[in-house]
N, C-alpha and C. Protein backbone atom coordinates (compact mmCIF):
# COMPACT_ATOMS: atom_id res chain seq x y z
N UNK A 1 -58.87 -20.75 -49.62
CA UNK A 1 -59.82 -20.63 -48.53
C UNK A 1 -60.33 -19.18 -48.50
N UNK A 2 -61.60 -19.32 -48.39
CA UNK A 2 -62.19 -18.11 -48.28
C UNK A 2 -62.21 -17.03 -47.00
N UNK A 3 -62.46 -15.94 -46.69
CA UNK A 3 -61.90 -15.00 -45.80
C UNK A 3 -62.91 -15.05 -44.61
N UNK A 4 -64.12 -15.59 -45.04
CA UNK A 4 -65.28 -16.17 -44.20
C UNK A 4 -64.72 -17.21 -43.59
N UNK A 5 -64.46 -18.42 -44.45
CA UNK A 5 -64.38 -19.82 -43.96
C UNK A 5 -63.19 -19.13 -43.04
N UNK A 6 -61.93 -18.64 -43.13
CA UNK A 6 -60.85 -18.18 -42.43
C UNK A 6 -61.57 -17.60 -41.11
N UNK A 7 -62.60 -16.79 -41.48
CA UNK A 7 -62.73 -16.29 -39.95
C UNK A 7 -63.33 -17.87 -39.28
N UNK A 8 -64.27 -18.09 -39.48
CA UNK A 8 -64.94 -18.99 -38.81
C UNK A 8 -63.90 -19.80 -38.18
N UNK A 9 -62.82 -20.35 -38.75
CA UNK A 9 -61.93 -20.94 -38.80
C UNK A 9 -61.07 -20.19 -37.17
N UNK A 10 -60.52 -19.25 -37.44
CA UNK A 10 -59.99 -18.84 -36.16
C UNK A 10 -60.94 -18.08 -35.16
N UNK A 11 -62.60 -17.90 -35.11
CA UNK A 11 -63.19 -17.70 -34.36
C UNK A 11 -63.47 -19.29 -33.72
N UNK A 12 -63.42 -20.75 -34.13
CA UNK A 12 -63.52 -21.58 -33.62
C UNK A 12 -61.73 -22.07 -32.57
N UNK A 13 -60.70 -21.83 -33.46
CA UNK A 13 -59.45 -21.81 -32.66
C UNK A 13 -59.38 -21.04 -31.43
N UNK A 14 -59.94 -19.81 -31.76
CA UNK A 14 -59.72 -18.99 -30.11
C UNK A 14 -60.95 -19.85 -29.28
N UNK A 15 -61.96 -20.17 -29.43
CA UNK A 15 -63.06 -20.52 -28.44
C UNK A 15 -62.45 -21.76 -27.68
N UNK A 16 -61.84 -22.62 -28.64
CA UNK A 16 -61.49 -23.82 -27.90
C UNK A 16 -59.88 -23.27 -26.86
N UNK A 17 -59.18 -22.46 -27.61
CA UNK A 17 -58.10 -22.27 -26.72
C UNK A 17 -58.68 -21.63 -25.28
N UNK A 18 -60.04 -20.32 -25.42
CA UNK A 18 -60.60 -19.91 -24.08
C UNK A 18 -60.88 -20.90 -23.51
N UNK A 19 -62.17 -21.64 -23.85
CA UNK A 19 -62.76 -23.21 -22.87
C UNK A 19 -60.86 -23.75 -22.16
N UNK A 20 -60.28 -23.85 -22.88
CA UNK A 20 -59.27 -24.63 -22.44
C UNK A 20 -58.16 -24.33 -21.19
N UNK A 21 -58.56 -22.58 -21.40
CA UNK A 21 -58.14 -21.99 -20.30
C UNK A 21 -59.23 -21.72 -19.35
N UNK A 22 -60.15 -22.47 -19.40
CA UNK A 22 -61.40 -22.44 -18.32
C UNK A 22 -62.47 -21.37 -18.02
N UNK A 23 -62.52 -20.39 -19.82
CA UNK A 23 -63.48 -19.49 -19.98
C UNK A 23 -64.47 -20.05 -20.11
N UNK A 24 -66.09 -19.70 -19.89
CA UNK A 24 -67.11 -20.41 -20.34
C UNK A 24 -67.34 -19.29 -21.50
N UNK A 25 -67.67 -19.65 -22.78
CA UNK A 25 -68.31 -18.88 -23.86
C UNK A 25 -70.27 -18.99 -23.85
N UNK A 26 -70.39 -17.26 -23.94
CA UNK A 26 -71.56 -17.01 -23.78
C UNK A 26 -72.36 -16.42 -24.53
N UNK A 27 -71.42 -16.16 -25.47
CA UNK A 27 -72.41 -15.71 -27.06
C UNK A 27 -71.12 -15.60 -28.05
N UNK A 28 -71.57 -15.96 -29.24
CA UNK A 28 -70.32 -15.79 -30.38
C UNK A 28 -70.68 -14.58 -31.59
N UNK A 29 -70.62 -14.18 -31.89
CA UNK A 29 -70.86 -13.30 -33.01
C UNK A 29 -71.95 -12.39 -32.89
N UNK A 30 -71.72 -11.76 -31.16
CA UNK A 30 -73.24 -11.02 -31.39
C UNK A 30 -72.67 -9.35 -31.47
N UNK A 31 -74.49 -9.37 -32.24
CA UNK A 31 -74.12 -7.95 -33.27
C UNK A 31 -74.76 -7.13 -32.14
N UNK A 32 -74.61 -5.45 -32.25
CA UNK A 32 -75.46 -4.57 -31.43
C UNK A 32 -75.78 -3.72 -32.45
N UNK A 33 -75.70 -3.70 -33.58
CA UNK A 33 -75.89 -2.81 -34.67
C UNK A 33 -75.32 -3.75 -36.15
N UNK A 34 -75.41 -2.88 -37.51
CA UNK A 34 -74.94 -3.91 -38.42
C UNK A 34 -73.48 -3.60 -38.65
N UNK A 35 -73.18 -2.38 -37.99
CA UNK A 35 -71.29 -2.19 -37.92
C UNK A 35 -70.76 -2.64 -36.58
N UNK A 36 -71.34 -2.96 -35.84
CA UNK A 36 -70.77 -3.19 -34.23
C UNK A 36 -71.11 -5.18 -33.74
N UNK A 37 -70.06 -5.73 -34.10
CA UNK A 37 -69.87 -7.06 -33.77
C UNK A 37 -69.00 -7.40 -32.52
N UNK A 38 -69.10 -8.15 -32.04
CA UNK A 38 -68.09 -8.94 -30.78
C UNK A 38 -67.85 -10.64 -31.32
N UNK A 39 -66.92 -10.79 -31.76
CA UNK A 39 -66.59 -12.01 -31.70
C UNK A 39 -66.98 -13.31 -31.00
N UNK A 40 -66.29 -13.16 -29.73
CA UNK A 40 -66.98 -14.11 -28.31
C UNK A 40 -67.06 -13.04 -27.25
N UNK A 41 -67.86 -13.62 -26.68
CA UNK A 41 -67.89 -12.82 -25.09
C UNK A 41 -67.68 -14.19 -24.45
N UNK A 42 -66.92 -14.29 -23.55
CA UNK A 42 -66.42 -15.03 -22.75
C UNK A 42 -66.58 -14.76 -21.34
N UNK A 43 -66.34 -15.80 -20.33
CA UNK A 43 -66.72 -15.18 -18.46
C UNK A 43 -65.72 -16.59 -18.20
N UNK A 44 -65.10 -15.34 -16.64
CA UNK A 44 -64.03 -16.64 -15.99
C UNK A 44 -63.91 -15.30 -15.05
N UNK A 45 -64.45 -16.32 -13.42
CA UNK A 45 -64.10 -15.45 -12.37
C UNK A 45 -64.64 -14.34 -12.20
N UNK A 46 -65.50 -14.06 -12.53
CA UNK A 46 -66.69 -12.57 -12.50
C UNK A 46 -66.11 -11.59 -12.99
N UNK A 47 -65.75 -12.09 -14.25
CA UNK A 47 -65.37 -11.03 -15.15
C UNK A 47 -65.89 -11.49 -16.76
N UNK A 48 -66.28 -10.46 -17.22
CA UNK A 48 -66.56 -11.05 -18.61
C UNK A 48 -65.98 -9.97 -19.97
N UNK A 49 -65.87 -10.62 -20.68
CA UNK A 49 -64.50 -10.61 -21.90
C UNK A 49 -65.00 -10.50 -23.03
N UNK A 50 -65.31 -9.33 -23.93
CA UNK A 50 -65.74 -8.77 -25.58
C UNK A 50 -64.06 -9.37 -25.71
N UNK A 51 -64.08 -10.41 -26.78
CA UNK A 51 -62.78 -10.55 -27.53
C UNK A 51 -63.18 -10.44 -29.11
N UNK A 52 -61.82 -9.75 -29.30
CA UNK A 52 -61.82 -9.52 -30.60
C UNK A 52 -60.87 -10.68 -31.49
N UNK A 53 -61.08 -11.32 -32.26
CA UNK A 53 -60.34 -12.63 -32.91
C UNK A 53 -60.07 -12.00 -34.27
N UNK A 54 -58.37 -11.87 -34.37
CA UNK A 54 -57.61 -11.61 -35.71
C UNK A 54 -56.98 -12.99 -35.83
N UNK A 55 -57.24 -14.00 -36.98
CA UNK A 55 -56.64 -14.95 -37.74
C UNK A 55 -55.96 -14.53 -39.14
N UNK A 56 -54.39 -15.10 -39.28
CA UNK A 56 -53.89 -14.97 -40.63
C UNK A 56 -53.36 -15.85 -40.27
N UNK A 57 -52.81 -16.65 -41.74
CA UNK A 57 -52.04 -17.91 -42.20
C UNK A 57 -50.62 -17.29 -42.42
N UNK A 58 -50.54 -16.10 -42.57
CA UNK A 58 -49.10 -15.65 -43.43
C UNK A 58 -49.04 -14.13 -42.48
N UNK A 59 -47.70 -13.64 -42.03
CA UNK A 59 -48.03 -11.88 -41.90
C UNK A 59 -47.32 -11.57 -43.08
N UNK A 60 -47.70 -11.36 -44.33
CA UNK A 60 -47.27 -10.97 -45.41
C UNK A 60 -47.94 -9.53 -45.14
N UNK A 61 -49.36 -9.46 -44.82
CA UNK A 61 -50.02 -8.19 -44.49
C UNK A 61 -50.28 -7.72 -43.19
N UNK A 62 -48.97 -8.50 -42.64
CA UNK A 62 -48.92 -7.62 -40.87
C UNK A 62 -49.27 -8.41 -39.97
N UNK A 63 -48.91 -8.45 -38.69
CA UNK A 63 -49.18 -9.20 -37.16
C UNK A 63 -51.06 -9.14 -37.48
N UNK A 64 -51.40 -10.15 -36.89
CA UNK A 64 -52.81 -9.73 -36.54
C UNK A 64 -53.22 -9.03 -35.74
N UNK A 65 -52.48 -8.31 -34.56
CA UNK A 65 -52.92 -7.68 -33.84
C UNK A 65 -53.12 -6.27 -34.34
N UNK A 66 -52.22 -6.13 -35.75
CA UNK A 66 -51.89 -4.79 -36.15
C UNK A 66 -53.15 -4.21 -36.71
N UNK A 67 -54.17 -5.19 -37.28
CA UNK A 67 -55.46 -5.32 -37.67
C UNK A 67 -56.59 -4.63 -36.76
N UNK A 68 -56.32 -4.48 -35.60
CA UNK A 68 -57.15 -3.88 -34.71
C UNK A 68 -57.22 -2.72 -34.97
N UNK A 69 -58.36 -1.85 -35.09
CA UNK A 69 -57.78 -0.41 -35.38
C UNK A 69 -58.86 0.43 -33.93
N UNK A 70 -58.55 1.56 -33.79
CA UNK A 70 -59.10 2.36 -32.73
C UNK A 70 -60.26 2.14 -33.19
N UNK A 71 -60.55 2.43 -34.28
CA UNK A 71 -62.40 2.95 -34.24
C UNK A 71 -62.76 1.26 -34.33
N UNK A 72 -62.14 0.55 -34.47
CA UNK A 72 -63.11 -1.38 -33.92
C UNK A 72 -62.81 -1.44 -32.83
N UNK A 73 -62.18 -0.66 -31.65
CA UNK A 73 -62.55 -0.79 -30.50
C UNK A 73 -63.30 0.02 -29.98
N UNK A 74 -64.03 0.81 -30.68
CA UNK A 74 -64.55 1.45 -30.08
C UNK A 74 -65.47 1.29 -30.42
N UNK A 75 -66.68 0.32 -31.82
CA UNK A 75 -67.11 -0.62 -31.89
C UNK A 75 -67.39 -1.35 -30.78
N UNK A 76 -66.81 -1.95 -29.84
CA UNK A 76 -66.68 -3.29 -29.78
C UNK A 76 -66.97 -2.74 -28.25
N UNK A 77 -66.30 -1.63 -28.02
CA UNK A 77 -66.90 -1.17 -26.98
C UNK A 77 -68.77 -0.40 -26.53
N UNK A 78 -68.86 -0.18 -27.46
CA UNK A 78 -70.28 0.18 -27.74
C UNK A 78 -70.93 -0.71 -27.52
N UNK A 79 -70.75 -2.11 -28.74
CA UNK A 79 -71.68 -3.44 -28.16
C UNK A 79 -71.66 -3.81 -26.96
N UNK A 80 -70.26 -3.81 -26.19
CA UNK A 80 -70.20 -4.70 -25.01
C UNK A 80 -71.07 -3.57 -23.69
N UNK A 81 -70.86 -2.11 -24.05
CA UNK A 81 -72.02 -1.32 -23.05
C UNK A 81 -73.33 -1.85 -23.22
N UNK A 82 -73.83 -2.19 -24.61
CA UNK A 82 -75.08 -2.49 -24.91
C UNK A 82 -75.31 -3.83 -24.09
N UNK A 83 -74.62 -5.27 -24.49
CA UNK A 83 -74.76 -6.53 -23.82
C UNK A 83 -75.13 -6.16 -22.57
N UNK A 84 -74.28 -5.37 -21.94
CA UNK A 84 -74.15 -5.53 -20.41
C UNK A 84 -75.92 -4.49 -19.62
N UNK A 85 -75.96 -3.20 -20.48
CA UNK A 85 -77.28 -3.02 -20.03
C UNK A 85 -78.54 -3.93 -20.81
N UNK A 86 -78.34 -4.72 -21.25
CA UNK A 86 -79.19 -5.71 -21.90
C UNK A 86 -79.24 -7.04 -21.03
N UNK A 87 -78.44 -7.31 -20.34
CA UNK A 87 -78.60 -8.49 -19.41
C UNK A 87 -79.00 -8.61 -18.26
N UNK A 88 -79.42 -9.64 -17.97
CA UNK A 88 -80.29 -9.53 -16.45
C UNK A 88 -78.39 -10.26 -15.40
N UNK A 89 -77.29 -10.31 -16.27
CA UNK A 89 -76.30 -11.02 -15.29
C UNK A 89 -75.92 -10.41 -14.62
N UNK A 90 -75.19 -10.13 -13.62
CA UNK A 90 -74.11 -9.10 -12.89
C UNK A 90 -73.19 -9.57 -13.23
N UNK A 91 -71.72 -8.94 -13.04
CA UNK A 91 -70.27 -8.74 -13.18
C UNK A 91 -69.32 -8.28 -12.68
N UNK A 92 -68.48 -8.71 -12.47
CA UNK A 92 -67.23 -8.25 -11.35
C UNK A 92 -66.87 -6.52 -12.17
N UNK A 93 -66.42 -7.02 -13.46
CA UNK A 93 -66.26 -5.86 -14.34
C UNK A 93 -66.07 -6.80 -16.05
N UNK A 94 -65.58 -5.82 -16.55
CA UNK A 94 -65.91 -6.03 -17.75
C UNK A 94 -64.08 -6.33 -18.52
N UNK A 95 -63.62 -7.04 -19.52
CA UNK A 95 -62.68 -6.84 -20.65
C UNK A 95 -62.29 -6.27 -21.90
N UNK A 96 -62.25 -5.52 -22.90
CA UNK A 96 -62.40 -5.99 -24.40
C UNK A 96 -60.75 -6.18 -24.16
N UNK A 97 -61.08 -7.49 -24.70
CA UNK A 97 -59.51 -8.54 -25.33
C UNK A 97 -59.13 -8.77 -26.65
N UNK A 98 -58.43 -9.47 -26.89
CA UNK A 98 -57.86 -9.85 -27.99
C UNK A 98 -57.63 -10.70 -28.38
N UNK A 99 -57.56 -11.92 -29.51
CA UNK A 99 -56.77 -12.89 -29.55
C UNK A 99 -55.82 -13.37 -31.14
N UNK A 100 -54.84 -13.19 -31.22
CA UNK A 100 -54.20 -13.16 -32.22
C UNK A 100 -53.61 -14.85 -32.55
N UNK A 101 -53.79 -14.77 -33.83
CA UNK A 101 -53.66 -16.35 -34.48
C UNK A 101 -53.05 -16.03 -35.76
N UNK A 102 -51.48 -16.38 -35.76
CA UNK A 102 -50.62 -16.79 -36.88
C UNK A 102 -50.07 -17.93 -36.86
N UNK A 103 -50.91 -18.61 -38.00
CA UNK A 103 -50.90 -20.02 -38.18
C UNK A 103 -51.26 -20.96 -37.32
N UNK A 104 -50.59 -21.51 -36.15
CA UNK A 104 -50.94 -22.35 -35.44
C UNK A 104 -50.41 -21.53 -33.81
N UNK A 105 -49.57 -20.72 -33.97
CA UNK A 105 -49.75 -19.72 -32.60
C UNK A 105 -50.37 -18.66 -32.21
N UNK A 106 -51.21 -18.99 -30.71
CA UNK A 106 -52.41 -18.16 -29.82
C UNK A 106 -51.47 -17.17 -29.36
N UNK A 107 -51.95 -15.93 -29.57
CA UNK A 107 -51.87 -14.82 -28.42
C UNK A 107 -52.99 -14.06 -27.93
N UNK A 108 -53.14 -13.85 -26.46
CA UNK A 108 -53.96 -13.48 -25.92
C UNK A 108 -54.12 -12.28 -25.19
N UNK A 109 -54.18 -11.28 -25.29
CA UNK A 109 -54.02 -9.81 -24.38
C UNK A 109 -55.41 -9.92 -23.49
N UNK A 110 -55.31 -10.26 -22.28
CA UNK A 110 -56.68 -9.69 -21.60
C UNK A 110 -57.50 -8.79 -21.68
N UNK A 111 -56.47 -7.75 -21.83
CA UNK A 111 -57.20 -6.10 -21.81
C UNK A 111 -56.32 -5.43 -22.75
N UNK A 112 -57.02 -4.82 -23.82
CA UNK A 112 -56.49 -4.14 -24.91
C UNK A 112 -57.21 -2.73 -24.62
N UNK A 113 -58.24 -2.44 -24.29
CA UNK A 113 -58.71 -1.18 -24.28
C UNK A 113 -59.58 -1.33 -23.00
């Protein structure tokens, strides 16, 4: 399996595990630049959520969370300033989250940064 099909793959696992915890998803893969991506942005309760989605099958090459590095949150934080002065929505406040997927187990950090 390819590292594409893999993402797609656990960017569709986390969306259904959010919906399931009663997030509504409100954009998936949006870019603010060609280095600055957000996974999902998600909203539940007037708050809305830049998550970042690490999928591996194996930690042969580490937890997925370990994958996060400072400068992709700070990425990720850039886009989600951009979304937010780009929208006509309001917001309670804002998240960047996380969601980690080894193999068939979700982990979820609300707030990572």
């Amino acid at each position: 399996m390819s590292n594409k099909v893999k993402g797609k793959l656990g960017e569709k696992l986390a969306k259904d595990f959010l919906l399931s915890k009663g997030f509504e998803i409100l954009e998936t893969n949006f870019h603010y630049s060609r280095y600055s991506e957000v996974d999902i942005i998600a909203y539940k309760s007037g708050i809305i959520y830049f998550v970042e989605v690490k999928y591996r099958t194996t930690n042969f090459f580490g937890m997925p969370f370990e994958a996060i590095t400072k400068s992709k949150l700070e990425k990720i934080k850039a886009c989600a300033q951009y979304y937010l002065s780009n929208t006509n929505k309001k917001f309670k406040s804002y998240k960047i989250s996380a969601i980690s997927i080894l193999n068939s187990k979700i982990d979820f950090i609300e707030s990572v940064y």
